[in-house]
Protein backbone atom coordinates (compact mmCIF):
# COMPACT_ATOMS: atom_id res chain seq x y z
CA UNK A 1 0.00 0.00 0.00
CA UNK A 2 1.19 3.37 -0.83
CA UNK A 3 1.70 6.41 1.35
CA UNK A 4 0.29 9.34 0.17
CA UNK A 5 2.29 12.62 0.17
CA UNK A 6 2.16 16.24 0.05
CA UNK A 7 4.08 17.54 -2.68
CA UNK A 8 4.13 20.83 -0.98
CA UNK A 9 6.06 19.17 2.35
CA UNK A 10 9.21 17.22 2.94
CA UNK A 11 9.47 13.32 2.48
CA UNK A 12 12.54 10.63 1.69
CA UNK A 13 13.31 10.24 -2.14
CA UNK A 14 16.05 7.78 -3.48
CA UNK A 15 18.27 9.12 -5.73
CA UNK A 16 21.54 8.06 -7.51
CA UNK A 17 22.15 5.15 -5.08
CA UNK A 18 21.64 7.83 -2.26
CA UNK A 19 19.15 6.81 0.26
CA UNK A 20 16.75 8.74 2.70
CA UNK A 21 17.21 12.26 0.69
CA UNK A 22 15.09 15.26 1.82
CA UNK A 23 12.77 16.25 -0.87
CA UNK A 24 12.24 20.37 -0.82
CA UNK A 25 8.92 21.42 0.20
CA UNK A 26 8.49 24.13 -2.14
CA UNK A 27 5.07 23.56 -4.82
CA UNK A 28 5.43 23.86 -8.41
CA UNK A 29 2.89 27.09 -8.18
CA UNK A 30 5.45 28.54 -5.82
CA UNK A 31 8.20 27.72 -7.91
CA UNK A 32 6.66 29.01 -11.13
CA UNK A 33 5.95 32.10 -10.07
CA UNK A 34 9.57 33.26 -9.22
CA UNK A 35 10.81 31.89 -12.68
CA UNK A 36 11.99 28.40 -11.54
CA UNK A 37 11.73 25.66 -13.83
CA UNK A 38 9.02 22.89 -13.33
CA UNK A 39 9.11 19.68 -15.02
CA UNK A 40 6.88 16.71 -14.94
CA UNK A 41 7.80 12.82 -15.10
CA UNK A 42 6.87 13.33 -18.88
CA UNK A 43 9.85 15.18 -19.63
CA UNK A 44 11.61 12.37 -19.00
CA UNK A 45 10.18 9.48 -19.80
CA UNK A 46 9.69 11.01 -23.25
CA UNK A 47 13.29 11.75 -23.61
CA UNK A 48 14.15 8.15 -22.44
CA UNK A 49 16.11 9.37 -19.53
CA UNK A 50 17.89 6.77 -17.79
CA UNK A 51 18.88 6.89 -13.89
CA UNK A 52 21.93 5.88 -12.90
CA UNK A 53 21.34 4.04 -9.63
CA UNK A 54 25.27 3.06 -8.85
CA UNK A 55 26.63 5.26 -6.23
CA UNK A 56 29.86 5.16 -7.86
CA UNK A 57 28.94 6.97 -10.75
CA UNK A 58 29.51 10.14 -12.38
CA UNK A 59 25.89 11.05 -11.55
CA UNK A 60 26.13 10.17 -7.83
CA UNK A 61 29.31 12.33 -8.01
CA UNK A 62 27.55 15.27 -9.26
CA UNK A 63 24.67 14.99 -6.49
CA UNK A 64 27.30 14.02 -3.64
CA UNK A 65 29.18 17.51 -4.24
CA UNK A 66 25.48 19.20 -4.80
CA UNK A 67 24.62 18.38 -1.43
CA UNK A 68 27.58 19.57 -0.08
CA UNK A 69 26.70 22.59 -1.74
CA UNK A 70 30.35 22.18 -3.80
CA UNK A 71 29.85 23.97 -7.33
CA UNK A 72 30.56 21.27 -9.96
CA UNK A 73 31.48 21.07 -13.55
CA UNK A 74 30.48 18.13 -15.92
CA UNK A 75 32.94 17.74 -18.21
CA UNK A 76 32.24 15.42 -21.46
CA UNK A 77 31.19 14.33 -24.86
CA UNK A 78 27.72 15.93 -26.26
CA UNK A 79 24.84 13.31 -26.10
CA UNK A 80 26.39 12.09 -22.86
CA UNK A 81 23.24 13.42 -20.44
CA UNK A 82 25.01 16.02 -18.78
CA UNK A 83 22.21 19.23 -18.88
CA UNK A 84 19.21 16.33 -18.54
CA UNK A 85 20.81 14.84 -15.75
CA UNK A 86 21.36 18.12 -13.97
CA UNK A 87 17.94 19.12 -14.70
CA UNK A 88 16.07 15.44 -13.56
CA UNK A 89 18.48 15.91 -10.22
CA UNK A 90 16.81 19.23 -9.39
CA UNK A 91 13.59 17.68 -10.05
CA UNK A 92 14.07 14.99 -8.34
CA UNK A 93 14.51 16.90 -4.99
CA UNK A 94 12.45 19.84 -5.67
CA UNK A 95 14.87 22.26 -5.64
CA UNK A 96 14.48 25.81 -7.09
CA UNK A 97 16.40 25.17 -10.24
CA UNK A 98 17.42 27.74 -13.94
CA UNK A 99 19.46 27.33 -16.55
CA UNK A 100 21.10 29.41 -18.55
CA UNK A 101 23.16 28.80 -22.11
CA UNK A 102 26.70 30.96 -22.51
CA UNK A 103 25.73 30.19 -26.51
CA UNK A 104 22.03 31.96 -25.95
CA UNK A 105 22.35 34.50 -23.64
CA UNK A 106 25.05 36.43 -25.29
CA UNK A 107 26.41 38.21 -22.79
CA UNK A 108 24.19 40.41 -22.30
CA UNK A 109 24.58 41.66 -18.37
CA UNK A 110 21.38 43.39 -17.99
CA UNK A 111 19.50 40.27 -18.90
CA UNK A 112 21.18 38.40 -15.91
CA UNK A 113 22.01 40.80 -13.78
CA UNK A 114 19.03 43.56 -14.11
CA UNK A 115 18.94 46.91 -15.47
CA UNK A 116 17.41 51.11 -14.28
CA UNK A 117 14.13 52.09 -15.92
CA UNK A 118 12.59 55.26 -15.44
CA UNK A 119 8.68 55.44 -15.08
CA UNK A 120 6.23 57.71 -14.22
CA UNK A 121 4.53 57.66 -10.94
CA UNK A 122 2.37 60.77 -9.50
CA UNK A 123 3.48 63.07 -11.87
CA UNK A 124 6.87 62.18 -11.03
CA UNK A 125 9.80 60.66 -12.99
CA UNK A 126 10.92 57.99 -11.03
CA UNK A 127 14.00 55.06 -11.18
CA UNK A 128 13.05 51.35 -10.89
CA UNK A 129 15.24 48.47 -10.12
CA UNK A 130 14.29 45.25 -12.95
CA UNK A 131 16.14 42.33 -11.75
CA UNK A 132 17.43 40.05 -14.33
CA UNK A 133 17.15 36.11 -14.64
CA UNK A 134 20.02 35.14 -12.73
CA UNK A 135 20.01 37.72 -9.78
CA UNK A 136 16.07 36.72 -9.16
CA UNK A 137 17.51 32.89 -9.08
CA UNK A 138 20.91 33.30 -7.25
CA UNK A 139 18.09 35.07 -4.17
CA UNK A 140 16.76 31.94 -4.02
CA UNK A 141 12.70 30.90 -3.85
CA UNK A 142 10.14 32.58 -1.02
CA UNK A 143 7.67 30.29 0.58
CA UNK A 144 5.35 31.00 3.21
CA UNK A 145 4.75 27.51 6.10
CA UNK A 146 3.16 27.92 9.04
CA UNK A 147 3.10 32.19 8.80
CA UNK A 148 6.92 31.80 8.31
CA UNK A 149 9.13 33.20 5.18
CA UNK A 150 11.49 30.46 4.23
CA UNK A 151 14.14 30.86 1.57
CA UNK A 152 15.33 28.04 -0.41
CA UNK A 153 18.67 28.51 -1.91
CA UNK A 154 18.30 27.54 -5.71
CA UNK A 155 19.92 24.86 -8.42
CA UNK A 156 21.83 27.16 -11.50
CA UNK A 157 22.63 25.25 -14.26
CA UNK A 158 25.30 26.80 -17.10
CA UNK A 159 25.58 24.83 -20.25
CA UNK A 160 28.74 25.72 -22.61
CA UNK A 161 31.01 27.41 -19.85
CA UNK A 162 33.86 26.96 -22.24
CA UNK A 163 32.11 29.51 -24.31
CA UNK A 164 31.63 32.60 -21.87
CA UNK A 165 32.56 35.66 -22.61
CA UNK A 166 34.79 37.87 -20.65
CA UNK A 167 32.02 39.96 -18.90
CA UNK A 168 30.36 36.53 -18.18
CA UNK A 169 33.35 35.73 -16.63
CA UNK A 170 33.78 38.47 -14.17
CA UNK A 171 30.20 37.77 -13.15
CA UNK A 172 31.48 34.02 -12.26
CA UNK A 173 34.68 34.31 -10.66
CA UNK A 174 32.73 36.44 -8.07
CA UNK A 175 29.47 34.44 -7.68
CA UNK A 176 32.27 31.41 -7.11
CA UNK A 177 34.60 32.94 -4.78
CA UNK A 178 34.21 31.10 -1.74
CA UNK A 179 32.98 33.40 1.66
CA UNK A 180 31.64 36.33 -1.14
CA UNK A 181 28.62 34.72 -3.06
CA UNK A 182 28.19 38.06 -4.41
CA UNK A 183 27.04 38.95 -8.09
CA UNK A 184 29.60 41.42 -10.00
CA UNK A 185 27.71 44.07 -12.10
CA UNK A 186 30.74 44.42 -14.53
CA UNK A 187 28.81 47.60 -16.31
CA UNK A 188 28.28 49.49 -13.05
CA UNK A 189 30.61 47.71 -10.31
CA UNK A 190 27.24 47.23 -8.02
CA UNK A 191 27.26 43.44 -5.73
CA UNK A 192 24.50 41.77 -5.24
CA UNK A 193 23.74 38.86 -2.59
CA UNK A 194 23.18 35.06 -3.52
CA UNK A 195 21.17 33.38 -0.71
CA UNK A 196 23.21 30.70 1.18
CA UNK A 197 23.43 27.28 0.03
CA UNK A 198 23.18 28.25 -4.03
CA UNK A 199 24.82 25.82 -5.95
CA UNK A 200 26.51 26.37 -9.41
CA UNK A 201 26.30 23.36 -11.94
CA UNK A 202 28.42 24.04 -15.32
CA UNK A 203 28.52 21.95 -18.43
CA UNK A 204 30.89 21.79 -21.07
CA UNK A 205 31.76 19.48 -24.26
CA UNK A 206 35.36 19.77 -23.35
CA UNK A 207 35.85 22.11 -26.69
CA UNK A 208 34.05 22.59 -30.08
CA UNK A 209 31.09 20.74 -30.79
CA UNK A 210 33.59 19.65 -33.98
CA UNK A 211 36.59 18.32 -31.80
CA UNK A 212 34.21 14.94 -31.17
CA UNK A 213 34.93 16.07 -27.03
CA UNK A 214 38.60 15.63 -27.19
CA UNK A 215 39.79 18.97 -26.51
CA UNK A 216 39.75 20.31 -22.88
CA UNK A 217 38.62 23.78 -21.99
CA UNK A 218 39.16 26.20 -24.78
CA UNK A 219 38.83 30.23 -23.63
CA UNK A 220 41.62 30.72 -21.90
CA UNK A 221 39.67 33.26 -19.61
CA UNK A 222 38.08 29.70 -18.33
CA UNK A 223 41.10 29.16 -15.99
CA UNK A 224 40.19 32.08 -13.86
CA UNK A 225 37.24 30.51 -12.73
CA UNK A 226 38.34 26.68 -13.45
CA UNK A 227 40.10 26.66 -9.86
CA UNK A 228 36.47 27.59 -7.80
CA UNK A 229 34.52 24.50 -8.74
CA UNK A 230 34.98 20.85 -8.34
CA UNK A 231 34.85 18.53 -11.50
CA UNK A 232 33.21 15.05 -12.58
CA UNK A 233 34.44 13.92 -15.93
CA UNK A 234 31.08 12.10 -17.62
CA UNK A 235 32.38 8.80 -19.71
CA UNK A 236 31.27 8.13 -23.04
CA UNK A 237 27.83 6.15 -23.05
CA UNK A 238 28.10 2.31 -23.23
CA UNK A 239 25.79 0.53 -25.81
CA UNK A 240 23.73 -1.13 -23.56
CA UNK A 241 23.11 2.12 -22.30
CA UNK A 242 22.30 3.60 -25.27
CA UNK A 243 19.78 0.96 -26.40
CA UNK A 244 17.85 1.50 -23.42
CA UNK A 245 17.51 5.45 -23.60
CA UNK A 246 16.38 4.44 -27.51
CA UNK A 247 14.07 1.88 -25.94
CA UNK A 248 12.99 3.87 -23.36
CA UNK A 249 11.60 6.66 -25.98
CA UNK A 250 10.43 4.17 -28.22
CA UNK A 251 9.00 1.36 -26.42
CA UNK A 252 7.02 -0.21 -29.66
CA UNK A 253 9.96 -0.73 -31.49
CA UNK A 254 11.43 -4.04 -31.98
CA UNK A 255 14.64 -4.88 -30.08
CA UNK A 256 16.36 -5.45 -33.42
CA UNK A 257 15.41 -1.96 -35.08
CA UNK A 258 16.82 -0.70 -31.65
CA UNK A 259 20.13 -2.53 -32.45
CA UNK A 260 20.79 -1.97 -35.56
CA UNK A 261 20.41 1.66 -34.57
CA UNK A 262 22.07 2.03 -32.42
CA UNK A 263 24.90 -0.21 -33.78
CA UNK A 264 24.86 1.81 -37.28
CA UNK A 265 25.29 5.24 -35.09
CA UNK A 266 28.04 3.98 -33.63
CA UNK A 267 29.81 2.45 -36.34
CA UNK A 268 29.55 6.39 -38.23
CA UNK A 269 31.58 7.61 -34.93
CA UNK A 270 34.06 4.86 -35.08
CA UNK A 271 34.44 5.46 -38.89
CA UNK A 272 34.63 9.10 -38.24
CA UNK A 273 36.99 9.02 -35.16
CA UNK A 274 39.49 6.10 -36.87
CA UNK A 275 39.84 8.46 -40.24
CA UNK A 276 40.30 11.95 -37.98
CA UNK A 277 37.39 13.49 -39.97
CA UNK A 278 36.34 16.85 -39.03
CA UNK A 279 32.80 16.51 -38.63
CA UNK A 280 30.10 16.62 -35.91
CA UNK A 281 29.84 14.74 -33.03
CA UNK A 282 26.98 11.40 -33.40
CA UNK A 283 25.36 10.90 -29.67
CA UNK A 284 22.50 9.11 -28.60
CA UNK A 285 19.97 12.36 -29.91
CA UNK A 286 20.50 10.91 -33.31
CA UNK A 287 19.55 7.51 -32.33
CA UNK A 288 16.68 8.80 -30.47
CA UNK A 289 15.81 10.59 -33.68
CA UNK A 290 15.87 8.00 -36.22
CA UNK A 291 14.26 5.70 -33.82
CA UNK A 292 11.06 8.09 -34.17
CA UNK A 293 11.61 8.31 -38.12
CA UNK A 294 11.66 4.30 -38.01
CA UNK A 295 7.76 3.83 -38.42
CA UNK A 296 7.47 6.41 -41.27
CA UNK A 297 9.77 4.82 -43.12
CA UNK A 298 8.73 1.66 -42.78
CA UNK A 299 5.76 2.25 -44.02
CA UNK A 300 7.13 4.15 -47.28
CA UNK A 301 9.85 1.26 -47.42
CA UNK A 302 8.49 -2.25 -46.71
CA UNK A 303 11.81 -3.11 -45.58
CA UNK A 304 12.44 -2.96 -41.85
CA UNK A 305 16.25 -3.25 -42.75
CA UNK A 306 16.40 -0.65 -45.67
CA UNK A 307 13.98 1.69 -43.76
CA UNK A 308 16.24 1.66 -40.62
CA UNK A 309 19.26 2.45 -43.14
CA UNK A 310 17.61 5.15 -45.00
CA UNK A 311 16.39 6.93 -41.55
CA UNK A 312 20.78 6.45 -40.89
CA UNK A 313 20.93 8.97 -43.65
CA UNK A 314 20.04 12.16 -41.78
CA UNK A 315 22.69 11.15 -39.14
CA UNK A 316 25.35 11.14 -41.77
CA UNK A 317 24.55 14.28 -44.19
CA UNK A 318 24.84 16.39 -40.85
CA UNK A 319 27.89 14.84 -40.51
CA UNK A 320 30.50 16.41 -43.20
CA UNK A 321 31.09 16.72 -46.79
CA UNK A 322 31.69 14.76 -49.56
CA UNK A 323 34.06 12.81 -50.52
CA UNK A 324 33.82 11.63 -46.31
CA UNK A 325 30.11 10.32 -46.74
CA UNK A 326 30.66 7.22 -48.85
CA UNK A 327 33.39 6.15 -46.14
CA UNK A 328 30.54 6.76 -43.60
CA UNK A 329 28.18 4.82 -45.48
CA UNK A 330 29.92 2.21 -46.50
CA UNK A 331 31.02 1.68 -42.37
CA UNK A 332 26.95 0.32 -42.56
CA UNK A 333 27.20 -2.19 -45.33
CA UNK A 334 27.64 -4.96 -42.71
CA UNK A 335 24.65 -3.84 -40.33
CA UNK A 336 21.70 -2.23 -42.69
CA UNK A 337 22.91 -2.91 -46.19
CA UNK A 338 23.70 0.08 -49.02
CA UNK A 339 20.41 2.82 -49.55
CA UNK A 340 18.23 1.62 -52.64
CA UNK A 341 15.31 2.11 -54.28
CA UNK A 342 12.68 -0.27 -53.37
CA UNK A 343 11.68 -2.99 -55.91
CA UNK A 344 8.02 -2.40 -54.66
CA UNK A 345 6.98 0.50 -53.26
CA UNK A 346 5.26 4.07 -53.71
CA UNK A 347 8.14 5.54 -55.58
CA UNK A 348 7.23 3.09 -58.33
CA UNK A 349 3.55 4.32 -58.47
């Protein structure tokens, strides 16, 4: 029999091979309305998401140091589950949680940090303090219990930290420096206050998109900041692994569409990696992707094994240029055959 809870109160979650974890009490009403993210088991599920239950992981790692309130850095291939992972962990224990992308935001301080409007009030001019994104996180979330203001300290999540810019930058190195946890205004010099307890969570391909994850930190502004958090180095995905996040997002395939998949994505990176071509990295996204392309195909095709090698093709025309994609496509001879025309199908009509 299950025990009903209160999703608005505390109670014991498992998580990562950790036992007996507080859950935060905050609702997702509360957490909404101070522009926290909220996500539902569906996000999840739908993106095949996987949980790592050893507690020798990479993932136990990261929530280990997060509870320690240690800020972390995932370091790894693309594809690997480093952003989803950060995000299912804040989920998973409730905690206020926003991300932010060095690649989207562009640097722009007054969108983190906040900026002075003037507006008029009583016939009067007057100045008006808009926070921004991050300073409105880094304050943490505001819940009322029992006639009581609590404050819980929040989850920030920065994808691409290998990519921030130099006023980005000076905004870290302060939020990190251990016994400040101020924000630096780099435009007007001003501090601001992160609430106790914030943690920082950065992710990074370890280079270029291009570099297939091989390279290691690439602005050399990065070291300035590289010495304030602690790291966890996320291994490339096994194949059993892989097969079950494909699995897991398509559960009506049939085991052997999954493998041969998954096997022909992997084959392109080994091709790729063994003749040092310059092209983009293949992760488990693509085998997600073609996975969901699969019954389309099929039905165009006929051919279970010629539809699973034609849905291969968008994997490799993202890839590079020619003359590179016949060595890619021959590298799936052996598991889906050359792409043909069917002897039979619509095209013929």
């Amino acid at each position: 029999m299950r025990t009903s809870v209160k999703l608005d109160s505390t109670f014991k979650i498992n998580l990562f091979g950790h036992s007996n974890i507080v859950r935060g009490p905050a609702s997702s009403q509360e957490l909404r309305s101070q522009g926290f993210r909220v996500f539902s088991h569906d996000h999840f599920s739908s993106r095949g998401y996987v949980e790592d239950k050893d507690p020798f992981g990479w993932a136990s790692r990261l929530l280990t140091q997060t509870r320690a309130g240690s800020h972390t850095l995932l370091q790894g291939p693309p594809g690997t589950g480093k952003n989803l992972t950060a995000d299912y962990m804040a989920f998973r224990l409730n905690r206020p949680y926003v991300t932010f992308s060095m690649k989207e935001e562009g640097g722009m301080v007054a969108d983190w940090l906040g900026r002075t409007v003037l507006e008029p009030q009583d016939g009067l001019t007057v100045s008006k303090d808009l926070k921004g994104a991050l300073r409105r996180a880094a304050e943490g979330c505001r819940i009322m219990r029992d006639g009581k203001e609590q404050i819980l300290p929040a989850i920030i999540c920065f994808s691409d930290v290998d990519r921030a810019n130099p006023k980005q930058v000076d905004i870290l190195r302060e939020a990190l420096e251990v016994g400040k946890g101020q924000l630096f205004n780099p435009l007007t010099g001003e501090m601001y206050d992160i609430c106790p307890g914030t943690v920082f969570v950065f992710t990074s391909n370890r280079g270029l998109d291009s570099d297939g994850g091989t390279g290691m930190l690439t602005n050399p502004i990065d070291a300035s900041i590289g010495n304030r958090f602690r790291g966890v180095k996320v291994p490339k995905p096994t194949e059993a692994w892989e097969k079950d996040v494909v699995k897991r997002s398509n559960p009506d395939l049939p085991s052997n569409v999954i493998n041969m998949i998954v096997k022909g994505c992997r084959a392109l990176r080994t091709e790729a990696e063994t003749a040092y071509m310059d092209v983009l990295q293949i992760s488990v996204r693509d085998m997600v992707d073609a996975a969901r392309e699969y019954p389309i195909a099929l039905e165009i095709m006929g051919d279970p094994v010629l539809a699973v090698r034609f849905c291969l093709e968008g994997t490799i025309e993202k890839m590079t240029e020619e003359p590179s994609l016949e060595a890619l496509r021959s590298s799936l001879v052996s598991i889906c055959g050359e792409l043909r025309k069917p002897s039979d199908t619509p095209f013929d009509s």
